[in-house]
C-alpha atoms as a PDB file:
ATOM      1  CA  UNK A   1     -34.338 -10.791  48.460  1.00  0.00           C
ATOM      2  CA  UNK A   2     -33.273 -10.242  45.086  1.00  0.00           C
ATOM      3  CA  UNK A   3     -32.009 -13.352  43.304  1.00  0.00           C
ATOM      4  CA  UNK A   4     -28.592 -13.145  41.882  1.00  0.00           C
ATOM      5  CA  UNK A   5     -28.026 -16.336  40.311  1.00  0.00           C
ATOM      6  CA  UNK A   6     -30.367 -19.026  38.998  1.00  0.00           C
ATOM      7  CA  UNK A   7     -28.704 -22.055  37.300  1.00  0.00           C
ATOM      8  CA  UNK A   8     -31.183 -24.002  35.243  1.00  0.00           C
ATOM      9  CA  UNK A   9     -30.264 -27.778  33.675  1.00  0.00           C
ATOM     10  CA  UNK A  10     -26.581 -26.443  33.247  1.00  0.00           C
ATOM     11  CA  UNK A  11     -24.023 -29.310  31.881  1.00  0.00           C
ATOM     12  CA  UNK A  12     -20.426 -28.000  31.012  1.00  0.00           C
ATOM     13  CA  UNK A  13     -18.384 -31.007  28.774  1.00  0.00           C
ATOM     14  CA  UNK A  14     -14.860 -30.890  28.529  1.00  0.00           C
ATOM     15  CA  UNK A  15     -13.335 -32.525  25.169  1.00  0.00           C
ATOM     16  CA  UNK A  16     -10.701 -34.578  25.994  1.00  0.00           C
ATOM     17  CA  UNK A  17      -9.061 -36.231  23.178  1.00  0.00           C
ATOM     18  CA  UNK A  18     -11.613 -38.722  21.581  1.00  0.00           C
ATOM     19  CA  UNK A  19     -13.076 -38.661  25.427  1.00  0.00           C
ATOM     20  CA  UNK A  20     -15.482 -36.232  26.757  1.00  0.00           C
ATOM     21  CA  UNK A  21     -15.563 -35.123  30.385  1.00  0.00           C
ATOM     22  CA  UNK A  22     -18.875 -34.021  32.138  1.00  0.00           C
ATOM     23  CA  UNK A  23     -18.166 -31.741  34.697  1.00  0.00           C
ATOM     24  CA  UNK A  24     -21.930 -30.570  35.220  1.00  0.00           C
ATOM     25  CA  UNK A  25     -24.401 -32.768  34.529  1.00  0.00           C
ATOM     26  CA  UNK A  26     -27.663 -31.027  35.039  1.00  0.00           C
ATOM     27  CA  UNK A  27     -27.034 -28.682  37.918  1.00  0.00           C
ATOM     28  CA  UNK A  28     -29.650 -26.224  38.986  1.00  0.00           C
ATOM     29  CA  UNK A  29     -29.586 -23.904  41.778  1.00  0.00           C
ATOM     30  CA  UNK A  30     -30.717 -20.410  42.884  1.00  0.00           C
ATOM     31  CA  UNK A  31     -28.661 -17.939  44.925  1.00  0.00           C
ATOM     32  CA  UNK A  32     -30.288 -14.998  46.496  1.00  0.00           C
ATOM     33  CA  UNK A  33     -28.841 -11.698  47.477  1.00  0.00           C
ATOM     34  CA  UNK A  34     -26.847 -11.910  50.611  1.00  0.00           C
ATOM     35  CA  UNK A  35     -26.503 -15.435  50.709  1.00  0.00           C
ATOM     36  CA  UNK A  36     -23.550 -17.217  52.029  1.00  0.00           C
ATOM     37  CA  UNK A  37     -23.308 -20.382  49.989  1.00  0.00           C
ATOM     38  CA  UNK A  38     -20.185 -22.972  50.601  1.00  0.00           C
ATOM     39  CA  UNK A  39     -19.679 -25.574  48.117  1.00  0.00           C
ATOM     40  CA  UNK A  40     -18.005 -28.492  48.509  1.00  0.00           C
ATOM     41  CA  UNK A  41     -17.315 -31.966  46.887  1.00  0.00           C
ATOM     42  CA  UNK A  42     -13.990 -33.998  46.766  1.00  0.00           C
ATOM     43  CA  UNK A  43     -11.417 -33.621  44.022  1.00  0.00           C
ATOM     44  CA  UNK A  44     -13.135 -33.657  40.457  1.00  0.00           C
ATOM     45  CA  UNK A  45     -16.761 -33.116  41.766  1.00  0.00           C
ATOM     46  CA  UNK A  46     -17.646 -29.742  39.467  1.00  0.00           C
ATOM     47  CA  UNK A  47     -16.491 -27.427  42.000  1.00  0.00           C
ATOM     48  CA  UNK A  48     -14.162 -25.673  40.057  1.00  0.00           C
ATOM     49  CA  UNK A  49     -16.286 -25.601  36.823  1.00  0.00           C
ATOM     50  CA  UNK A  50     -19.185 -24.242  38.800  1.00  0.00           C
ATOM     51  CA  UNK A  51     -16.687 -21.556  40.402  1.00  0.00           C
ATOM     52  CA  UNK A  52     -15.638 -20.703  36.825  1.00  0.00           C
ATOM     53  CA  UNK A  53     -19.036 -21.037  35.288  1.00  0.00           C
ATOM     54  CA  UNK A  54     -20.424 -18.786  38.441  1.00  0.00           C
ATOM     55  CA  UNK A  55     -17.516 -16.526  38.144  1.00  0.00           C
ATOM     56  CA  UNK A  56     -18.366 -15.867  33.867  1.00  0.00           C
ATOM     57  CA  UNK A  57     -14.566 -17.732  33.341  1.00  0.00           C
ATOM     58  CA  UNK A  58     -16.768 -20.085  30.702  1.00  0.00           C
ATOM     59  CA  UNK A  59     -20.130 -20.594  29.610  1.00  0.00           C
ATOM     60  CA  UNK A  60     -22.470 -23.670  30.182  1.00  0.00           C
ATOM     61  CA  UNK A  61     -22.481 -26.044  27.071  1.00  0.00           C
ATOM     62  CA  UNK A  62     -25.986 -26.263  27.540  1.00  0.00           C
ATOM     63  CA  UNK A  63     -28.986 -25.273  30.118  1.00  0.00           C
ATOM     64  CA  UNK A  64     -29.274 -21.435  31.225  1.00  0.00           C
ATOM     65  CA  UNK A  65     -27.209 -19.405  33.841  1.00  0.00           C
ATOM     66  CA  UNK A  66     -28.853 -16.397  34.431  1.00  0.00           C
ATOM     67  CA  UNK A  67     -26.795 -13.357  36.394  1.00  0.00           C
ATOM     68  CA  UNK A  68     -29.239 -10.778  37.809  1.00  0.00           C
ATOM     69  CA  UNK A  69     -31.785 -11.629  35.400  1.00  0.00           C
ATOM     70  CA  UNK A  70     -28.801 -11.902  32.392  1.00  0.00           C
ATOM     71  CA  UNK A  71     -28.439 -14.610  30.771  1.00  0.00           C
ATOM     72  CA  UNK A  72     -24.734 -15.316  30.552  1.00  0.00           C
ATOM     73  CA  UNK A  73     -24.641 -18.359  28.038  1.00  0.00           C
ATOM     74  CA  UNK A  74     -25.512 -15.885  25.202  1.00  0.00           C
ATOM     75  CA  UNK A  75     -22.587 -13.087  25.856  1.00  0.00           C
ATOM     76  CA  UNK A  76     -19.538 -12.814  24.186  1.00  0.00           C
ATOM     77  CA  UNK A  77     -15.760 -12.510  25.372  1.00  0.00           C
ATOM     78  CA  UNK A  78     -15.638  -9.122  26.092  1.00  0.00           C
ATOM     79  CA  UNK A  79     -19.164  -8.774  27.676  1.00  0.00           C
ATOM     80  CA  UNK A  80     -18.230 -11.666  29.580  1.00  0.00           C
ATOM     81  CA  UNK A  81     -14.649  -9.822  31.055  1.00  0.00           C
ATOM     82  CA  UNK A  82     -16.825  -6.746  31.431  1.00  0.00           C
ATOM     83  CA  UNK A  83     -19.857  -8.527  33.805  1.00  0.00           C
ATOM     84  CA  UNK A  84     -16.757 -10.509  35.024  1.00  0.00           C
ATOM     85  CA  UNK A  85     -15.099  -6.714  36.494  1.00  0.00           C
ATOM     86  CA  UNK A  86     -18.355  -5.360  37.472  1.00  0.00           C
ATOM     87  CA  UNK A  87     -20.275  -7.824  39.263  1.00  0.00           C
ATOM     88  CA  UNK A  88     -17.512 -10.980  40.434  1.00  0.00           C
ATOM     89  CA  UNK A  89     -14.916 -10.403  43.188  1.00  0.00           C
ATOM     90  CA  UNK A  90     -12.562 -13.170  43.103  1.00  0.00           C
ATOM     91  CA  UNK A  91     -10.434 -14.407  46.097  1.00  0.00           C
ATOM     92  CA  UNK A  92      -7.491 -17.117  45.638  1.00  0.00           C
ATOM     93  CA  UNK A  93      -6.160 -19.269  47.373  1.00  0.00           C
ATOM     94  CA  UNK A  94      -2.700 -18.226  46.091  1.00  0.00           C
ATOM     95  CA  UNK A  95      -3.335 -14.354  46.369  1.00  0.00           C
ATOM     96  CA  UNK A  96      -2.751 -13.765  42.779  1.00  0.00           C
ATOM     97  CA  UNK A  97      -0.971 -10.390  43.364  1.00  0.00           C
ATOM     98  CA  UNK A  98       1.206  -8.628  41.419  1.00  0.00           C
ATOM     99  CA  UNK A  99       5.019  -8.589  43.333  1.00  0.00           C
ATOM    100  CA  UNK A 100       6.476  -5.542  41.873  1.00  0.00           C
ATOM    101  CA  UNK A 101       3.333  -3.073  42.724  1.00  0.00           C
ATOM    102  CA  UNK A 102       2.252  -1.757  46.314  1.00  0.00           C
ATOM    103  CA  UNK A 103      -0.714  -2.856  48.017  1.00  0.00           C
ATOM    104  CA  UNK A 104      -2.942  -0.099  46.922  1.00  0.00           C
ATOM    105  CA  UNK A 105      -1.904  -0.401  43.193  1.00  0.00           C
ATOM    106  CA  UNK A 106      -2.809  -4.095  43.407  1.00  0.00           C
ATOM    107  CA  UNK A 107      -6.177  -3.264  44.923  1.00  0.00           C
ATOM    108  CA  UNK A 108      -6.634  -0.247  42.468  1.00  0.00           C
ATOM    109  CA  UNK A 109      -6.212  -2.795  39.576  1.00  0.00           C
ATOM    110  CA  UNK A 110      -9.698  -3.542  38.383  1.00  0.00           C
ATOM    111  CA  UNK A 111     -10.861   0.048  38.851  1.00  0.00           C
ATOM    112  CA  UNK A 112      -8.557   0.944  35.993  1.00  0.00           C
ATOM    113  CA  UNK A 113     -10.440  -1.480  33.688  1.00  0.00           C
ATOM    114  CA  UNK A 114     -13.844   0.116  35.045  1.00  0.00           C
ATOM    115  CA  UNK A 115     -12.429   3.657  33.498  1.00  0.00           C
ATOM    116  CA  UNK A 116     -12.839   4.847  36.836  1.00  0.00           C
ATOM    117  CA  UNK A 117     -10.723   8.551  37.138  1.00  0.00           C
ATOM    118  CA  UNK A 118      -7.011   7.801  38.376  1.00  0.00           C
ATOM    119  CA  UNK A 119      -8.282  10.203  41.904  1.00  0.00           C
ATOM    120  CA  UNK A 120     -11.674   8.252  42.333  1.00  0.00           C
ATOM    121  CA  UNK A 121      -9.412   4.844  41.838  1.00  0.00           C
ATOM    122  CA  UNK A 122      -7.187   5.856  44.908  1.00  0.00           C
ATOM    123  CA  UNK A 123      -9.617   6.928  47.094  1.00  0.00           C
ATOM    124  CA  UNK A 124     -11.520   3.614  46.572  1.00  0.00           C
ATOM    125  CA  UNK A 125      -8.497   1.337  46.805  1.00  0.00           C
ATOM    126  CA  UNK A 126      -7.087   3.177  50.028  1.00  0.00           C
ATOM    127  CA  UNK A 127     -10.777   2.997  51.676  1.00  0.00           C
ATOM    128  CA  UNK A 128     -10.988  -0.816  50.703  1.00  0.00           C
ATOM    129  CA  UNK A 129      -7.552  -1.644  52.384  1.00  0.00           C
ATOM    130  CA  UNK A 130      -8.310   0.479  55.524  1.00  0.00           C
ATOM    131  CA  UNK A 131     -11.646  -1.885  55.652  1.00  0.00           C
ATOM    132  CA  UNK A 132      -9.668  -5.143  55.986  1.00  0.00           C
ATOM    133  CA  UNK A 133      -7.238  -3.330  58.175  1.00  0.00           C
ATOM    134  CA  UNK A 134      -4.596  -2.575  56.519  1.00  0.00           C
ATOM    135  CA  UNK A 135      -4.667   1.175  56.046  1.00  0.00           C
ATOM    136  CA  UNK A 136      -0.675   1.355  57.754  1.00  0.00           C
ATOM    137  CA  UNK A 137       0.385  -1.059  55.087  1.00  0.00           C
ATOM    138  CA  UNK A 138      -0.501   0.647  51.989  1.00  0.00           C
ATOM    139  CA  UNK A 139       2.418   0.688  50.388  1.00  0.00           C
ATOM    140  CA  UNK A 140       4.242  -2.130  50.987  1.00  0.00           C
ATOM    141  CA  UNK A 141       4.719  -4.851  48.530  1.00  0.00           C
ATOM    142  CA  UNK A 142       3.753  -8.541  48.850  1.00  0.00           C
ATOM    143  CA  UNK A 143       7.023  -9.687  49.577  1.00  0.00           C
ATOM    144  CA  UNK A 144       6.935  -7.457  52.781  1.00  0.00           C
ATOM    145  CA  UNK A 145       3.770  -8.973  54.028  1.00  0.00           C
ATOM    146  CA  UNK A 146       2.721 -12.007  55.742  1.00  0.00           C
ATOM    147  CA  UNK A 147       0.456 -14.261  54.268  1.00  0.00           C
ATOM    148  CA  UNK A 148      -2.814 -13.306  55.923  1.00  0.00           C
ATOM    149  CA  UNK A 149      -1.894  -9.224  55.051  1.00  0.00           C
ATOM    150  CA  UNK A 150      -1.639 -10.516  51.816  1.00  0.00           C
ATOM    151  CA  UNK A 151      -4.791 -12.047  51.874  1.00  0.00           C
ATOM    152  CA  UNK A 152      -6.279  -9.198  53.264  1.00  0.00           C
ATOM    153  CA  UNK A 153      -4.862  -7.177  50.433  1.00  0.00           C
ATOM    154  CA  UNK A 154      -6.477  -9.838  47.538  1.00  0.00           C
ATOM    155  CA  UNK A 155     -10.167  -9.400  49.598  1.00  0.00           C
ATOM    156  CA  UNK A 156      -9.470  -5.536  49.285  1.00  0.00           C
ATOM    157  CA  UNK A 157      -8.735  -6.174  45.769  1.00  0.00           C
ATOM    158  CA  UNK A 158     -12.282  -8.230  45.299  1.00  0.00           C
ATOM    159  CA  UNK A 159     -14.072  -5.895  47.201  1.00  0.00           C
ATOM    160  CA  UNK A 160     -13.232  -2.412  45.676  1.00  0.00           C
ATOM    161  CA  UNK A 161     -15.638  -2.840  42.110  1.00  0.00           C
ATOM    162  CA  UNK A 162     -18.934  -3.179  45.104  1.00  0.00           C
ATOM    163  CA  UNK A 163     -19.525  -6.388  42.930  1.00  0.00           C
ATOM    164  CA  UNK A 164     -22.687  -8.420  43.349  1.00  0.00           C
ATOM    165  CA  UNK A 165     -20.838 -11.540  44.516  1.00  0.00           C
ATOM    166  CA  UNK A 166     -17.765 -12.476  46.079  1.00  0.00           C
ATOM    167  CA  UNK A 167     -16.290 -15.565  45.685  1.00  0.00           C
ATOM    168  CA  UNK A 168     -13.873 -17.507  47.340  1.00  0.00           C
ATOM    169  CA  UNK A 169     -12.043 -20.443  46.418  1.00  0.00           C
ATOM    170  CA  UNK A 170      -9.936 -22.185  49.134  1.00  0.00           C
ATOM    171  CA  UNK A 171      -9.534 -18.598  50.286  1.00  0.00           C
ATOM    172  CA  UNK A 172      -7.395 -20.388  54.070  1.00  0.00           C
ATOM    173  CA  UNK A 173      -5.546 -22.819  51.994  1.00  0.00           C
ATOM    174  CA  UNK A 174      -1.983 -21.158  52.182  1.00  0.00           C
ATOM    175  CA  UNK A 175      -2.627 -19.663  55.293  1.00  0.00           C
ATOM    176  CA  UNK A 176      -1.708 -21.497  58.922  1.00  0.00           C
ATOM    177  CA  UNK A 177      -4.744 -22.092  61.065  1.00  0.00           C
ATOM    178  CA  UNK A 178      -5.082 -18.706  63.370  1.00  0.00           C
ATOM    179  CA  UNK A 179      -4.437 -16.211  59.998  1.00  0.00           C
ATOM    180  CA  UNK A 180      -6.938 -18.616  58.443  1.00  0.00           C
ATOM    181  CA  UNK A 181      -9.628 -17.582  61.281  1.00  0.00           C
ATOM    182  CA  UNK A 182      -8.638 -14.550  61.068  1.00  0.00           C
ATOM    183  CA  UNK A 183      -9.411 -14.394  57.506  1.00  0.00           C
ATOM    184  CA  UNK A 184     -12.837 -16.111  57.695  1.00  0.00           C
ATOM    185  CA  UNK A 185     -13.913 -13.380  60.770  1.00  0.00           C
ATOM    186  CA  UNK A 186     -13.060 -10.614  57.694  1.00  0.00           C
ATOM    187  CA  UNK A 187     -15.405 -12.899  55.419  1.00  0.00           C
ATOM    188  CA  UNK A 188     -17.927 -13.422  57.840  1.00  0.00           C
ATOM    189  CA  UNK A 189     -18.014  -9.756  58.420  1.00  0.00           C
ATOM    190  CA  UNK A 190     -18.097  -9.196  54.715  1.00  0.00           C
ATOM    191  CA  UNK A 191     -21.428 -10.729  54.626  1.00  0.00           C
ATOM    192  CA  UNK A 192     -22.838  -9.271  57.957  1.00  0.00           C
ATOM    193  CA  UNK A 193     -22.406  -5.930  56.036  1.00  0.00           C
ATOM    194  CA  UNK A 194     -24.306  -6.880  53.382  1.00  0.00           C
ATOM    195  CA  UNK A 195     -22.500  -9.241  50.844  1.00  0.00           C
ATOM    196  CA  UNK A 196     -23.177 -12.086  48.827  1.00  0.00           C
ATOM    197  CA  UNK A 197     -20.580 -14.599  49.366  1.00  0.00           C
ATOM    198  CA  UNK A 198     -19.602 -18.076  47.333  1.00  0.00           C
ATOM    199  CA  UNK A 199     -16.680 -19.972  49.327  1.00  0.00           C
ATOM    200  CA  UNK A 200     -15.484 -22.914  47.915  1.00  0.00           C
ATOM    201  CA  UNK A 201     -13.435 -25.878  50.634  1.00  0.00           C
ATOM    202  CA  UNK A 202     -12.968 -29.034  51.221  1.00  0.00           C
ATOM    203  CA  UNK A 203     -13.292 -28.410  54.980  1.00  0.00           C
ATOM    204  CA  UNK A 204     -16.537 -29.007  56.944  1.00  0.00           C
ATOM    205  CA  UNK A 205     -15.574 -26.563  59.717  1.00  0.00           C
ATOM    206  CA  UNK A 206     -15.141 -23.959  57.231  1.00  0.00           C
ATOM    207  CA  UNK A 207     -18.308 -24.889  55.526  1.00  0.00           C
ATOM    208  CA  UNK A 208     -20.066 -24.106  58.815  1.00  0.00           C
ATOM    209  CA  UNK A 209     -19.797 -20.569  59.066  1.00  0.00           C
ATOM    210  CA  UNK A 210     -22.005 -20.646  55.743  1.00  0.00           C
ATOM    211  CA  UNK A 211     -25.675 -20.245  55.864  1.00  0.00           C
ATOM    212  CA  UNK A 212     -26.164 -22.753  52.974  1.00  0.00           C
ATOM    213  CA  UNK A 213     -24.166 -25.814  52.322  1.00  0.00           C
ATOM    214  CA  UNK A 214     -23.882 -27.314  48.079  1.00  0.00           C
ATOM    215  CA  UNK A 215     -22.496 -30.719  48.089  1.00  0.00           C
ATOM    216  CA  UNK A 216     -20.945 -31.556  44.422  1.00  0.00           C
ATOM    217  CA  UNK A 217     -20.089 -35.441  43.656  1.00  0.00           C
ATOM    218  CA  UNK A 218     -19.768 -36.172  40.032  1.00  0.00           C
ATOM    219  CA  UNK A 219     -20.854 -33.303  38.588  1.00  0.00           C
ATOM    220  CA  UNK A 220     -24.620 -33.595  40.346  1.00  0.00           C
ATOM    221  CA  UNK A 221     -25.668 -31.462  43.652  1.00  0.00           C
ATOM    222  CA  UNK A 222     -26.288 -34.410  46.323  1.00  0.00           C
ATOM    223  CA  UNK A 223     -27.220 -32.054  48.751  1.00  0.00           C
ATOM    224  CA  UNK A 224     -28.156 -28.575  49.452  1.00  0.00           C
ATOM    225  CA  UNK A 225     -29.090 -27.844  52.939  1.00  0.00           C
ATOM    226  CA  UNK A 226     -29.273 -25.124  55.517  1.00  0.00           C
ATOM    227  CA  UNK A 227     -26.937 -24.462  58.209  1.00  0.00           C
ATOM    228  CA  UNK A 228     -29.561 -23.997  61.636  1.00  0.00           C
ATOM    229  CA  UNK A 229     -26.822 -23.523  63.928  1.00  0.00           C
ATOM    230  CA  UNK A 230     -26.069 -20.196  66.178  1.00  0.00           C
ATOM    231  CA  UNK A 231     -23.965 -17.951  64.719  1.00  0.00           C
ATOM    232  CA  UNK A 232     -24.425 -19.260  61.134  1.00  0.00           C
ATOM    233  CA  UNK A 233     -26.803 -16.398  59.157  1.00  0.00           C
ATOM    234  CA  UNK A 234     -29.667 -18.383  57.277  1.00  0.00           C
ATOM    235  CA  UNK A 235     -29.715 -17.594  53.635  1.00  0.00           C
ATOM    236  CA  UNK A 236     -32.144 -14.908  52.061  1.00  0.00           C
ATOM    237  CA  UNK A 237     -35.400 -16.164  51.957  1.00  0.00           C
ATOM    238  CA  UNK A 238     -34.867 -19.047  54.429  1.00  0.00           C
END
C-alpha cells in the first residue's frame, strides 16, 4: 500500500520561559494507506504534538515528516492550511461546530475554502451527512441535536474534502458509552470502506478496534504493535 506518512528523527521543543519542553524526542514512524493507527500515552506523552504535527497544525523543529512523499517541515503557512484542507479530516472531541449554521452548512465548510462551486459544495455536504445517517437532519442546528448526531455531523464535516487521513482525537470523550459505540461502528466502517484513520485515547478498549497500536511516554514511542485479534483489520502491509 501506498505510504502516507513517514516520520523520520522528528523532535518538536516547546520554549517555555528560560525552560524548554521536548515533546518529541526522536520519533519515527511510517503509516501506510488504510491503516488504522491508535495512539496512546498518558497526559503529556507527545500525543497531542504528534496529532498536531500529523495534522500540519506545526512543523517538527528538527528531523523530516514527509506527507505522501511531501516534505512538510519545509512549507509555509499557507501551503500548510492548504495540505491541511485537502488531505487532513479532523474529528474533536468537542465537535467544534459552528451553532448558528445548519448541519449541511457546517459540513459544507471546508469545501468553500477548496473553491469548490456553491452547487458541487451542496451536493457533497448533503451526500456526506446521508453517509453517517443523518440525511433527515440536514438542517437542523447543533443545539437541536444530541451529542452523537452532532458527532456524526463533525465526521461528515471531516469526511467531505475525500482527505488522505482522518484523524480523531478523543473522538467518544463527550459522548455517554452506547452513542460512543455507536460512533466507533461509523469509524470502523469508515475504514472498512477504504480510509486511513489516526484515533487518538486514553482507553485500551477503544484502542482495540485499531489494527496498530503507538504507545507515547515522554515524548519516545515505547511500543508499536499489531492488534491480531478477530475483528481488528491488520494494517497495510502487515
Amino acid at each position: 500500500m501506498e505510504q502516507l506518512i513517514d516520520f523520520k528523527d522528528v523532535h518538536k521543543t516547546y520554549d517555555m520561559g528560560q525552560a524548554q519542553v521536548r515533546a518529541l524526542d526522536g520519533v519515527s514512524l511510517e503509516i501506510s494507506q488504510g491503516d488504522y493507527v491508535a495512539v496512546m500515552g498518558p497526559s503529556g506523552s507527545g500525543k497531542s504534538t504528534l496529532m498536531n504535527l500529523i495534522g500540519c497544525l506545526d512543523s517538527p523543529t528538527s528531523g523530516s515528516y514527509r506527507l505522501k512523499g511531501q516534505e512538510i517541515g519545509a512549507q509555509g503557512d499557507d501551503e500548510l492550511a492548504r495540505i491541511r484542507n485537502r488531505e487532513i479530516g479532523f474529528i474533536f472531541q468537542t465537535f467544534n461546530l459552528l451553532p448558528r449554521t445548519d448541519a449541511l452548512q457546517n459540513v459544507e465548510l471546508p469545501l468553500i475554502y477548496s473553491g469548490i462551486s456553491r452547487r458541487e459544495r451542496h451536493e457533497r455536504a448533503k451526500h456526506a451527512l446521508e453517509a453517517v445517517g443523518l440525511g433527515d437532519r440536514m438542517h437542523h442546528r447543533p443545539n437541536e441535536m444530541s451529542g452523537g448526531q452532532r458527532q456524526r455531523v463533525a465526521i461528515a464535516r471531516a469526511l467531505v474534502n475525500r482527505p488522505s487521513i482522518l484523524l480523531a482525537d478523543e473522538p467518544t470523550g463527550n459522548l455517554d458509552s452506547r452513542t460512543g459505540d455507536e460512533i466507533m461502528a461509523l469509524i470502523d466502517k469508515l475504514h472498512t470502506d477504504g480510509n486511513t484513520i489516526i484515533l487518538v485515547t486514553h482507553e485500551d478498549e477503544l484502542a482495540r478496534r485499531a489494527g496498530r497500536v503507538i504507545r507515547l511516554r515522554d515524548g519516545v514511542i515505547v511500543s508499536d504493535t499489531l492488534n491480531h485479534h478477530e475483528g481488528a483489520p491488520a494494517p497495510a502491509g502487515a
